[in-house]
N, C-alpha and C. Protein backbone atom coordinates (compact mmCIF):
# COMPACT_ATOMS: atom_id res chain seq x y z
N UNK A 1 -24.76 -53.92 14.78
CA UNK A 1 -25.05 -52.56 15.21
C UNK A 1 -25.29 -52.50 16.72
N UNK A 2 -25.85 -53.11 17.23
CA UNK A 2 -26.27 -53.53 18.89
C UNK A 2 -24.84 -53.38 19.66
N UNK A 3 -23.65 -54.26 18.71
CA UNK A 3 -22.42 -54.42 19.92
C UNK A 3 -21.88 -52.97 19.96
N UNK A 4 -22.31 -51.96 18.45
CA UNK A 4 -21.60 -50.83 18.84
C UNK A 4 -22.15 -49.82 19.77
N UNK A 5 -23.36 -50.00 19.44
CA UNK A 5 -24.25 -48.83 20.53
C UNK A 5 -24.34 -49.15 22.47
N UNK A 6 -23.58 -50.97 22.45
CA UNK A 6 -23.19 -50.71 23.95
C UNK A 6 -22.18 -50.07 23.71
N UNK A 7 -21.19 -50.53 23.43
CA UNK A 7 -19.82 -50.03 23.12
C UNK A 7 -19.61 -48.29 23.70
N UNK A 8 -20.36 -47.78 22.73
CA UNK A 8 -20.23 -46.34 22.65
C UNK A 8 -21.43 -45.81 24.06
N UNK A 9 -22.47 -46.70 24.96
CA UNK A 9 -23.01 -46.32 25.56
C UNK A 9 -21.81 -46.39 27.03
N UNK A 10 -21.46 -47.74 27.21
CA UNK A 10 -20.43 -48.09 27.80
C UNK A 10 -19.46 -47.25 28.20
N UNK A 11 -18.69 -46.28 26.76
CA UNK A 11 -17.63 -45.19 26.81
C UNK A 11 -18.23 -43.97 27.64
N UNK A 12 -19.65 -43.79 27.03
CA UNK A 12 -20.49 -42.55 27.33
C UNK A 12 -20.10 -42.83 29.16
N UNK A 13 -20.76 -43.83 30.04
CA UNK A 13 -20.77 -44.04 31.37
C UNK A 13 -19.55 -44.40 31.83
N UNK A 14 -18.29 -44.94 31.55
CA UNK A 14 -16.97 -44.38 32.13
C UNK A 14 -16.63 -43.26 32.02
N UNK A 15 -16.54 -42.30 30.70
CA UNK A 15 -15.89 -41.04 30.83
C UNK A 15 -16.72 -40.00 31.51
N UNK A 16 -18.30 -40.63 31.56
CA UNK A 16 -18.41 -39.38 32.94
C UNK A 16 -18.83 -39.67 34.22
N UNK A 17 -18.18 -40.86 34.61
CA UNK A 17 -17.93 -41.33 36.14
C UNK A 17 -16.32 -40.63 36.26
N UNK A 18 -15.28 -40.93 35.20
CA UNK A 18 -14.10 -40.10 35.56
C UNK A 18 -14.60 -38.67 35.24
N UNK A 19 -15.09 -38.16 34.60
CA UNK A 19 -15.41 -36.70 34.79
C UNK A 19 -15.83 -36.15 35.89
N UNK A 20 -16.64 -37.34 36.57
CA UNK A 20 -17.30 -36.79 37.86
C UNK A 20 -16.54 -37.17 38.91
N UNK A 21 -15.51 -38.12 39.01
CA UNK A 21 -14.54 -37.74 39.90
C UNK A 21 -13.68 -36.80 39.99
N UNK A 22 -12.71 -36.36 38.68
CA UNK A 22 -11.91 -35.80 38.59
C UNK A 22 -12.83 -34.18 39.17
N UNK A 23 -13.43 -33.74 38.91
CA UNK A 23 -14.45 -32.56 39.37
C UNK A 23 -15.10 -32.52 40.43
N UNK A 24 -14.86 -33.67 41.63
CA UNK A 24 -15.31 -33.68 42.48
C UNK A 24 -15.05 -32.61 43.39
N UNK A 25 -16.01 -32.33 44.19
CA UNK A 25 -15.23 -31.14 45.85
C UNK A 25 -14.39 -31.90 46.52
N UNK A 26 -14.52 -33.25 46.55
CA UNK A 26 -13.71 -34.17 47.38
C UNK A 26 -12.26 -34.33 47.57
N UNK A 27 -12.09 -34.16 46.04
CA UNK A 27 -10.30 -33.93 45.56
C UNK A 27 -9.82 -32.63 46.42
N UNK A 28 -8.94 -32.98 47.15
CA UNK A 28 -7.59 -31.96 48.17
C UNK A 28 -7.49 -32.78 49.05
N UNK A 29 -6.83 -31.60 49.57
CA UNK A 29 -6.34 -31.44 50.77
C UNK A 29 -7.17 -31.11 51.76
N UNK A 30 -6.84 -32.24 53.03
CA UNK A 30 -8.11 -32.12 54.37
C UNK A 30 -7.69 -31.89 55.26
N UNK A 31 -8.17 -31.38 56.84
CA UNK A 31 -7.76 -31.46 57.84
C UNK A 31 -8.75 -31.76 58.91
N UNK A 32 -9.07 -32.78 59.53
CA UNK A 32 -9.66 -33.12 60.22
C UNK A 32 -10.08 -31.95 61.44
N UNK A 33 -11.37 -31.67 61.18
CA UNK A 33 -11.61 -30.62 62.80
C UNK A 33 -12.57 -31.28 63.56
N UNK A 34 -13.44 -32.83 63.57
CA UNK A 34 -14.01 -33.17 64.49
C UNK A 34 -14.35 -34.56 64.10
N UNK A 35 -14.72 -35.34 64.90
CA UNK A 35 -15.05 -36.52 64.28
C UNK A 35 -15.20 -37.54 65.54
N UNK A 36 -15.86 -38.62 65.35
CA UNK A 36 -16.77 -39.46 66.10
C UNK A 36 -16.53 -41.06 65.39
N UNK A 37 -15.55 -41.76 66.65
CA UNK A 37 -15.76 -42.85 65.80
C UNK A 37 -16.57 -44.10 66.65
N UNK A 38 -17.02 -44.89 65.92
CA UNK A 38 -18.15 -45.92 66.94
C UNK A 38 -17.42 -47.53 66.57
N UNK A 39 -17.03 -48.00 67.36
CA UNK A 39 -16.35 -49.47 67.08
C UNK A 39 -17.23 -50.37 67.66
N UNK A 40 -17.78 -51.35 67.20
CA UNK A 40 -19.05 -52.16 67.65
C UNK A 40 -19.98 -51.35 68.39
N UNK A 41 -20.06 -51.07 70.12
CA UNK A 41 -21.12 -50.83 70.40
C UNK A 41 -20.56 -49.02 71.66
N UNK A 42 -19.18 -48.80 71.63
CA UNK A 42 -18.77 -47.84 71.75
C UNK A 42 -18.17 -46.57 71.10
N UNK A 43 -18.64 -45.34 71.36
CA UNK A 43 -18.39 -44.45 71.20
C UNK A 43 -17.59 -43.12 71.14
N UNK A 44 -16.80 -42.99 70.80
CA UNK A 44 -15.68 -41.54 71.42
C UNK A 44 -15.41 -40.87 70.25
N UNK A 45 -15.49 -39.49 71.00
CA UNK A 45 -14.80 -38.03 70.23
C UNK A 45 -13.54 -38.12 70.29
N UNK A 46 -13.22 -38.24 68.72
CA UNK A 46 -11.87 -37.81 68.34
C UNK A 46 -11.06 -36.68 68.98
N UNK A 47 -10.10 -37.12 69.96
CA UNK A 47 -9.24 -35.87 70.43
C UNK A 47 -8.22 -35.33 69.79
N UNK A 48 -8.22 -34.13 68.84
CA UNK A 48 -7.18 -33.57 68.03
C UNK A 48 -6.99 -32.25 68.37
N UNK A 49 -6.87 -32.13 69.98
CA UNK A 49 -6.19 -31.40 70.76
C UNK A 49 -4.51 -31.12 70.55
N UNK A 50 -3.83 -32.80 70.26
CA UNK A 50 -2.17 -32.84 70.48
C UNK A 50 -1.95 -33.73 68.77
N UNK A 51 -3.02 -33.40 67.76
CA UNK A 51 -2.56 -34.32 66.49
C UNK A 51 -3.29 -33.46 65.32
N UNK A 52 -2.34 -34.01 64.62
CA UNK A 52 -2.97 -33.33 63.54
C UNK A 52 -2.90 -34.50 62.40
N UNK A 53 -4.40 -34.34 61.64
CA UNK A 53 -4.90 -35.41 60.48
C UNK A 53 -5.19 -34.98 59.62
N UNK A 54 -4.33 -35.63 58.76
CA UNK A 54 -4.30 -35.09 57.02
C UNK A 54 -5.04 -36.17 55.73
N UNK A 55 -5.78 -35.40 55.24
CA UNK A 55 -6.57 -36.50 54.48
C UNK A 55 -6.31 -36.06 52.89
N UNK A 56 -5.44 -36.91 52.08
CA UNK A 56 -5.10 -36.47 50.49
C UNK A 56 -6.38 -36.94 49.46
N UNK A 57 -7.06 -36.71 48.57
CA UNK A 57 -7.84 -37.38 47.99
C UNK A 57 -7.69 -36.71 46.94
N UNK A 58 -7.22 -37.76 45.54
CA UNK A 58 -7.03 -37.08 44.13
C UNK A 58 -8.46 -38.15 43.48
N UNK A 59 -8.70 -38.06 42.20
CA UNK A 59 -9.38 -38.61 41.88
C UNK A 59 -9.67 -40.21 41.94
N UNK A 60 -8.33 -40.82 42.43
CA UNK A 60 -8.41 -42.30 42.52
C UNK A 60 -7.88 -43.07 43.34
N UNK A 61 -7.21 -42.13 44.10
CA UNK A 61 -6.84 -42.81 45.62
C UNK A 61 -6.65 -41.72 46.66
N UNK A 62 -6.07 -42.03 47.58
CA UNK A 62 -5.95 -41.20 49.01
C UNK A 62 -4.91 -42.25 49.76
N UNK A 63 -4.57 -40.73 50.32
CA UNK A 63 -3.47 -40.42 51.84
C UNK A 63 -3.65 -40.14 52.81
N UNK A 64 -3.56 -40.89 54.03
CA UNK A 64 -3.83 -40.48 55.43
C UNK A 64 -2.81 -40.37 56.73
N UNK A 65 -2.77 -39.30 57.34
CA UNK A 65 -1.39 -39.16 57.98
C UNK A 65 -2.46 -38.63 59.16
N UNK A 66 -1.96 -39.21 60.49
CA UNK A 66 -1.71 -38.97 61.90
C UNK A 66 -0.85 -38.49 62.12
N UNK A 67 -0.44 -36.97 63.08
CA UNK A 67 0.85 -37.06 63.93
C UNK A 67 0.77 -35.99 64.64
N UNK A 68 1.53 -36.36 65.61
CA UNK A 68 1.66 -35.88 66.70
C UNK A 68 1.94 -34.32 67.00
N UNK A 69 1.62 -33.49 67.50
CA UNK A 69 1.70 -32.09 67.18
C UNK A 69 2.85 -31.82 68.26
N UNK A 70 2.74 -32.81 69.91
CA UNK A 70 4.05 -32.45 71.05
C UNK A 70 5.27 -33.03 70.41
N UNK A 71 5.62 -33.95 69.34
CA UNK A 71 6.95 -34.50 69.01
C UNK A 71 7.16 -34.40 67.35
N UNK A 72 6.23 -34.20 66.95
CA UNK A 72 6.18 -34.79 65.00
C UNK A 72 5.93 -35.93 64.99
N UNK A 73 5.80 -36.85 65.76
CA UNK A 73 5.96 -38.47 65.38
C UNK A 73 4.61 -38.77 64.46
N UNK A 74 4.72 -39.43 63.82
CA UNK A 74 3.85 -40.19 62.93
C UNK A 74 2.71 -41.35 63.79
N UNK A 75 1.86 -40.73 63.62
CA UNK A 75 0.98 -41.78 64.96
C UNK A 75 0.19 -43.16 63.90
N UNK A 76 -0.20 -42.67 62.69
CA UNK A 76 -0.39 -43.59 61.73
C UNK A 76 -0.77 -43.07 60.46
N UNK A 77 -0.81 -44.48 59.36
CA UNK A 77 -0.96 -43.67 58.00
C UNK A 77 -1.59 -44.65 57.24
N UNK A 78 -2.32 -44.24 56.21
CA UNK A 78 -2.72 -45.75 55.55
C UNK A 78 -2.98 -44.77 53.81
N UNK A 79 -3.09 -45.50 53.15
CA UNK A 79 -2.95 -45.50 51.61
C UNK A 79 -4.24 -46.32 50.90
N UNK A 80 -4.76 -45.64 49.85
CA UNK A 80 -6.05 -46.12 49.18
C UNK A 80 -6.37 -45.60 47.96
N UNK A 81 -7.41 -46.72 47.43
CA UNK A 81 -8.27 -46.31 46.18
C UNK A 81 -9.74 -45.87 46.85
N UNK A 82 -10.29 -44.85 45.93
CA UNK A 82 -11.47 -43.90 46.23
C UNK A 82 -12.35 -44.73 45.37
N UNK A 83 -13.70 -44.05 45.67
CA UNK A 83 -14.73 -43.80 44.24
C UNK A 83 -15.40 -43.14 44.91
N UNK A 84 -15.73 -42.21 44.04
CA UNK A 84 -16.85 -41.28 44.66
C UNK A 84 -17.98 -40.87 43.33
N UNK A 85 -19.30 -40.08 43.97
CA UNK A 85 -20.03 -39.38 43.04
C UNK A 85 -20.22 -38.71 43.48
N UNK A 86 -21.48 -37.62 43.23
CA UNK A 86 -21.92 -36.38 44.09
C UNK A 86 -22.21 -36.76 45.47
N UNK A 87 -22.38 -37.57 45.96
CA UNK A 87 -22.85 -38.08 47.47
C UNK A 87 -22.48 -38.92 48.26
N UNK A 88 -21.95 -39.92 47.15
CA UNK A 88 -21.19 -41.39 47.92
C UNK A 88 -19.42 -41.23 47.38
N UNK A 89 -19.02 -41.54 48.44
CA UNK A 89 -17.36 -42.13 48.56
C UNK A 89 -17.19 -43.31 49.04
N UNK A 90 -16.09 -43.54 48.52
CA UNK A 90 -15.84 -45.37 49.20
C UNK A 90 -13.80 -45.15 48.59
N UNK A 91 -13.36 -45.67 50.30
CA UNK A 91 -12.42 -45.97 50.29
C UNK A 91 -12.20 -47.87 50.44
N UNK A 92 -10.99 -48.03 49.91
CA UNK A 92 -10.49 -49.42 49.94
C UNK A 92 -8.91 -49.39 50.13
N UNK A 93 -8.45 -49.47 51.63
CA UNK A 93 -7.65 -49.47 51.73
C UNK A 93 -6.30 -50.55 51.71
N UNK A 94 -5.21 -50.24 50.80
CA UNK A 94 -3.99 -51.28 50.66
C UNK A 94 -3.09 -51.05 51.13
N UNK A 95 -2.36 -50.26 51.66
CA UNK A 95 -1.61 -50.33 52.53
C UNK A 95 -1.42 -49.20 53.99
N UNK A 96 -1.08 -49.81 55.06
CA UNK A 96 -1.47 -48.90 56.38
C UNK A 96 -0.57 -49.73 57.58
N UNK A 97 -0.30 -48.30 58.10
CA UNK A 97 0.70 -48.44 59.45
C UNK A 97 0.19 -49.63 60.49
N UNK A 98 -1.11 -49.66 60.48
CA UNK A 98 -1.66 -50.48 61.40
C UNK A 98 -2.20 -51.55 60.68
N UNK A 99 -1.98 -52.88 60.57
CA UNK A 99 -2.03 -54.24 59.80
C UNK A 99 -3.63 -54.61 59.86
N UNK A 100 -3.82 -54.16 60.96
CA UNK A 100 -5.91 -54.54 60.81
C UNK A 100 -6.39 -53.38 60.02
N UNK A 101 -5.74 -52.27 59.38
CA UNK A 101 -6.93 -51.36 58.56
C UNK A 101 -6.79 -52.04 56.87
N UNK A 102 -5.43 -52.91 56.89
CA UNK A 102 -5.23 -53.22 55.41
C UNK A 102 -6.14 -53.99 54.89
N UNK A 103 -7.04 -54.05 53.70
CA UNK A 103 -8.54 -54.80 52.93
C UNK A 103 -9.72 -53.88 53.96
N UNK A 104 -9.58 -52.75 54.93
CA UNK A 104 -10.72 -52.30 55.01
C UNK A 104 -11.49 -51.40 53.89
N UNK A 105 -12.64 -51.48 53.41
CA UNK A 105 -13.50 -50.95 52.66
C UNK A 105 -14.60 -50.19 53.80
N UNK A 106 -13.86 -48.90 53.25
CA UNK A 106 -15.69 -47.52 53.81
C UNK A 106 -16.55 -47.22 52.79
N UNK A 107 -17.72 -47.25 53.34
CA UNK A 107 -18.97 -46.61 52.42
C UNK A 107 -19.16 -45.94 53.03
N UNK A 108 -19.19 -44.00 52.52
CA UNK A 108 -19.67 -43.06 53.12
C UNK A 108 -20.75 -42.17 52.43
N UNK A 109 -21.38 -41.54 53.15
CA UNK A 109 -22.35 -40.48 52.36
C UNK A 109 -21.60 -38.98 52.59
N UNK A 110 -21.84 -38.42 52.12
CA UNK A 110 -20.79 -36.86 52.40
C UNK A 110 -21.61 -35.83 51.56
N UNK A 111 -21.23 -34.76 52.34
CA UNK A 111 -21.88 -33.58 52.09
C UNK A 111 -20.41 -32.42 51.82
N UNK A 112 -20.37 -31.24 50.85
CA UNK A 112 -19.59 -30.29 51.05
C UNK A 112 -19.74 -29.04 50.63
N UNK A 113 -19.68 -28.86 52.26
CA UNK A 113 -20.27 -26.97 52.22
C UNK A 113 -19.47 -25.64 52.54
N UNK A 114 -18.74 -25.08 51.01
CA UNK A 114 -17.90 -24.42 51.28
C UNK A 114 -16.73 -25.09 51.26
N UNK A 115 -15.57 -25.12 52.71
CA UNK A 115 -14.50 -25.35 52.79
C UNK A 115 -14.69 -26.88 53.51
N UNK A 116 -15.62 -27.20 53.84
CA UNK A 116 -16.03 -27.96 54.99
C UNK A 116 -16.49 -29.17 54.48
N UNK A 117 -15.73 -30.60 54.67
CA UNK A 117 -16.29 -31.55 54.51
C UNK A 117 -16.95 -32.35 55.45
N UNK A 118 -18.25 -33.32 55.22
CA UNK A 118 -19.02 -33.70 56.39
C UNK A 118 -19.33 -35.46 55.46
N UNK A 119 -18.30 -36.30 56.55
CA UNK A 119 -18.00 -37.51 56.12
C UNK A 119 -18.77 -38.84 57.07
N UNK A 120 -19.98 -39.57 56.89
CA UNK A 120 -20.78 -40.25 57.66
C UNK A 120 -20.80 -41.54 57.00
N UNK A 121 -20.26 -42.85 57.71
CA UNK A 121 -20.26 -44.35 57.25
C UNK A 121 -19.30 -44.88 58.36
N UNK A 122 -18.83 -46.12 57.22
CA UNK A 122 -17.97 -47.05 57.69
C UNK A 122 -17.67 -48.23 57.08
N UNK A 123 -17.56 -49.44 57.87
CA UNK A 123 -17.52 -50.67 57.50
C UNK A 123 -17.44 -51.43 58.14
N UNK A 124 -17.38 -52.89 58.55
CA UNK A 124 -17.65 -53.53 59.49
C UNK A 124 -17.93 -53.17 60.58
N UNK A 125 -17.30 -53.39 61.54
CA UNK A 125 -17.37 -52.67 63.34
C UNK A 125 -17.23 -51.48 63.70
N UNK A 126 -16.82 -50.97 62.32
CA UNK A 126 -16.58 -49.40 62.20
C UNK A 126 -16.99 -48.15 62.16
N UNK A 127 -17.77 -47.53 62.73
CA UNK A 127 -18.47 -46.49 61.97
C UNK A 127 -17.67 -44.66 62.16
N UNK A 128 -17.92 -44.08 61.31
CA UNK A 128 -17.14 -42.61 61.37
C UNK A 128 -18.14 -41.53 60.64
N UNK A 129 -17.93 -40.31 61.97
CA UNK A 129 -18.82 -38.94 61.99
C UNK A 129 -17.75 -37.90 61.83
N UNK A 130 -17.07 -37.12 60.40
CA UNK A 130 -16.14 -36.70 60.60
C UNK A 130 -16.34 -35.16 60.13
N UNK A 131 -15.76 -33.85 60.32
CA UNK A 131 -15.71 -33.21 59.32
C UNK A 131 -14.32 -33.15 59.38
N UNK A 132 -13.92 -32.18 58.16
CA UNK A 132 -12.69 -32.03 57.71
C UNK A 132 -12.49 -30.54 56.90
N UNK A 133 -11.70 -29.69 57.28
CA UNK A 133 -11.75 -28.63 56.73
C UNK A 133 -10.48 -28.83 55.46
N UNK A 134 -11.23 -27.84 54.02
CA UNK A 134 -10.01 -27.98 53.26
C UNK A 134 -8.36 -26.99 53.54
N UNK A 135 -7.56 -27.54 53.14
CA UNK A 135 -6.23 -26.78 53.34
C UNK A 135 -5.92 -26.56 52.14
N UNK A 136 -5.85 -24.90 52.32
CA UNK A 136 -5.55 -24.12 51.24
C UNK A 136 -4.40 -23.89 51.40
């Protein structure tokens, strides 16, 4: 009786970690409107004056596109698995334009208010202050 009541406790806590992804605010379509990134011990504001950044997030992975707004060019892109809950996200990224983001893992805390996402973490040397508006 014991192995069934993990069993069935077990089912209970996957199907509503996927419930609580799939229902997340997190899932869409993003567009980056500000953001702050810190690489070891320096600092700079994201300039998305001449680019535009697209952030996909379905319940179990994500899409990220850079590009250029004076040519179209593709400035970079990278591909991932999510997890999220009401507060925490975590990307793990497998494949990306730029060969040092591939095996990076973010832990973020996030907030979403309205249309407006507000994305704070990182990972190693990394850290990121972002929001992101949704695209409707």
């Amino acid at each position: 009786m014991q192995l069934r009541t993990s069993i069935t406790i077990l089912l209970f806590l996957f199907t509503t970690f996927c419930v609580a992804q799939k229902n997340s605010p997190v899932v869409g379509t993003w567009k980056m409107i500000s953001g702050k990134t810190t690489i070891k011990d320096s600092t700079s504001n994201n300039d998305l004056t001449n680019v535009i950044v697209l952030k996909i997030v379905t319940p179990t992975h994500l899409s990220y596109f850079a590009q250029s707004v004076s040519d179209s060019s593709l400035l970079g892109t990278f591909l991932g698995r999510v997890q999220m809950d009401e507060k925490n996200y975590k990307e793990e990224i497998f494949c990306a334009s730029e060969k040092g983001m591939i095996g990076f893992i973010g832990t973020f805390t996030y907030t979403v208010d309205g249309d407006k996402w507000h994305l704070v973490g990182g990972g190693g040397d990394m850290k990121f202050d972002e929001i992101w508006q949704r695209v409707k």
